[in-house]
Structures are given as structure tokens and as C-alpha cells.
Protein backbone atom coordinates (compact mmCIF):
# COMPACT_ATOMS: atom_id res chain seq x y z
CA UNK A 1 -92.40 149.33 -81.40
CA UNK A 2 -95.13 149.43 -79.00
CA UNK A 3 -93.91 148.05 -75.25
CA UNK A 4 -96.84 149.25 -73.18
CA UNK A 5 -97.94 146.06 -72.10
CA UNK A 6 -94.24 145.86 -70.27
CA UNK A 7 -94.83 149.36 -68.70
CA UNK A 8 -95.87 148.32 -64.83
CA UNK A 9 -93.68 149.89 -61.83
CA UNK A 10 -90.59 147.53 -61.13
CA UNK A 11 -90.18 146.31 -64.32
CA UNK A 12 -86.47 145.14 -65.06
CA UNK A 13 -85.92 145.73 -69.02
CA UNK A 14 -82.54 144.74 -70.40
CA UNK A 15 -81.41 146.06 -73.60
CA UNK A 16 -78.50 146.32 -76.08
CA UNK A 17 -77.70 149.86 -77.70
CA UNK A 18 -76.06 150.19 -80.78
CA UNK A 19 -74.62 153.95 -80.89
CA UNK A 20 -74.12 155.90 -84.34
CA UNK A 21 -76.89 153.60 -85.54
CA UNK A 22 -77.57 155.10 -89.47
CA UNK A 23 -81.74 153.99 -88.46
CA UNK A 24 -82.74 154.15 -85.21
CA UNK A 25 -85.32 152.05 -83.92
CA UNK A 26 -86.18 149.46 -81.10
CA UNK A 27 -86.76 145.74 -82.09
CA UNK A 28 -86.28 142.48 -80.91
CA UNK A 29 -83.77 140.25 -82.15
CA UNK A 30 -83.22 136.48 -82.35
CA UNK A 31 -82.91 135.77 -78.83
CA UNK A 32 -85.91 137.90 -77.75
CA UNK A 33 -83.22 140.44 -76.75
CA UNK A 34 -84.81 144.42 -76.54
CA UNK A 35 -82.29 145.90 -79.27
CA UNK A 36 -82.13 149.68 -79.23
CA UNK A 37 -80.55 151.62 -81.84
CA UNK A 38 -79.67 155.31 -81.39
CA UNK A 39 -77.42 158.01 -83.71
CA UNK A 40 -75.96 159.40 -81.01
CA UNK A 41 -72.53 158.94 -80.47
CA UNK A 42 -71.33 156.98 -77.18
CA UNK A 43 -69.71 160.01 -75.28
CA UNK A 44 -70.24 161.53 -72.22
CA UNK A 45 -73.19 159.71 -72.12
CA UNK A 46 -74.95 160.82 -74.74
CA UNK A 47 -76.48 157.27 -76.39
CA UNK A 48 -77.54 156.01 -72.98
CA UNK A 49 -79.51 159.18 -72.78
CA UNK A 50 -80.61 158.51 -75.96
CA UNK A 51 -81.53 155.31 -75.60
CA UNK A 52 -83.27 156.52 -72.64
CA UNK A 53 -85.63 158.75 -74.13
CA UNK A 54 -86.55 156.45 -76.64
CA UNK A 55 -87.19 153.30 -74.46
CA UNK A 56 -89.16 155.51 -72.47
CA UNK A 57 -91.40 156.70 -75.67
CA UNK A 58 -92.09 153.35 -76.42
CA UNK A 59 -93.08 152.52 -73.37
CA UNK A 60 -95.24 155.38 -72.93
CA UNK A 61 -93.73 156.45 -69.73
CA UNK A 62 -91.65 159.50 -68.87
CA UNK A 63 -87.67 159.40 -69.50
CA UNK A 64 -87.67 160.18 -65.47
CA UNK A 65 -89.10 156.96 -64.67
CA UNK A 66 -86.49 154.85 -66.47
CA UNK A 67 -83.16 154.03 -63.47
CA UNK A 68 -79.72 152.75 -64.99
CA UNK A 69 -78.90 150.07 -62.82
CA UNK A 70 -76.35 148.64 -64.90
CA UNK A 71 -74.10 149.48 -68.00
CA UNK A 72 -73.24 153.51 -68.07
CA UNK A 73 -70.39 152.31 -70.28
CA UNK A 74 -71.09 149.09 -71.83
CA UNK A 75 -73.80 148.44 -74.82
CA UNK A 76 -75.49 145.95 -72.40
CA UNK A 77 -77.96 148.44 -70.39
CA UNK A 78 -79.88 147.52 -67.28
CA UNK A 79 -82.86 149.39 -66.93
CA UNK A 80 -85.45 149.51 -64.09
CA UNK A 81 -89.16 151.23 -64.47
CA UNK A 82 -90.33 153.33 -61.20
């Protein structure tokens, strides 16, 4: 999924993550909710990271740019672009 046209500095972007996903992928669901999927399991961090890195590729922005404001341990992420 492309997301470039969300990509401008500020930007608040909140997503859901599904960990251990068997296809991962970014879509949008019902609600017009950002849905991230990610096969990386939710320890020590590891799926936010994940979901991270692959927010940030479809954004077309580096992984460094994307701050957790919200949700190092829920599914509900908070994510602000710099």
C-alpha cells in the first residue's frame, strides 16, 4: 500500500498491529483504520519494530523518522512522522 500522500512532517498516523500475522501487509479496514500486519512475534519489542520498518516503507520515509508516542505494549500504536 502506497501512503505517500500522508508522508508530511507532523503527521499523527494511528495503527493496529497484528503480530505473528501468516501475510503481512498494510491495509485499511472497515473503519478507515491503518491495519498493519507483521510475522514477528510481540516480544521485546520486536513487532513494533516491525511494524515500524514497514509503515515507514510505505510511506517512503526512513524507519528513523517514525516516534512511538503511544502503545509499546498494546496492538493500538501511536505513531508521529518527524
Amino acid at each position: 500500500m502506497d501512503l505517500s500522500a500522508r508522508a508530511r512532517s507532523g503527521a499523527i498516523l494511528d495503527i493496529r498491529v497484528t503480530p505473528r500475522a501468516r501475510r503481512p501487509g498494510i491495509w485499511l479496514d472497515a473503519e478507515g483504520r491503518l491495519r498493519v500486519a507483521v510475522s514477528d512475534p510481540p516480544e521485546k519489542g520486536r513487532a513494533t519494530q516491525a511494524a515500524r520498518r514497514a509503515l515507514a516503507d510505505a510511506l517512503g520515509v526512513a524507519p528513523t523518522r517514525l516516534h512511538l508516542l503511544r502503545g509499546a505494549a498494546s496492538r493500538d500504536k501511536r505513531f508521529r512522522l518527524d
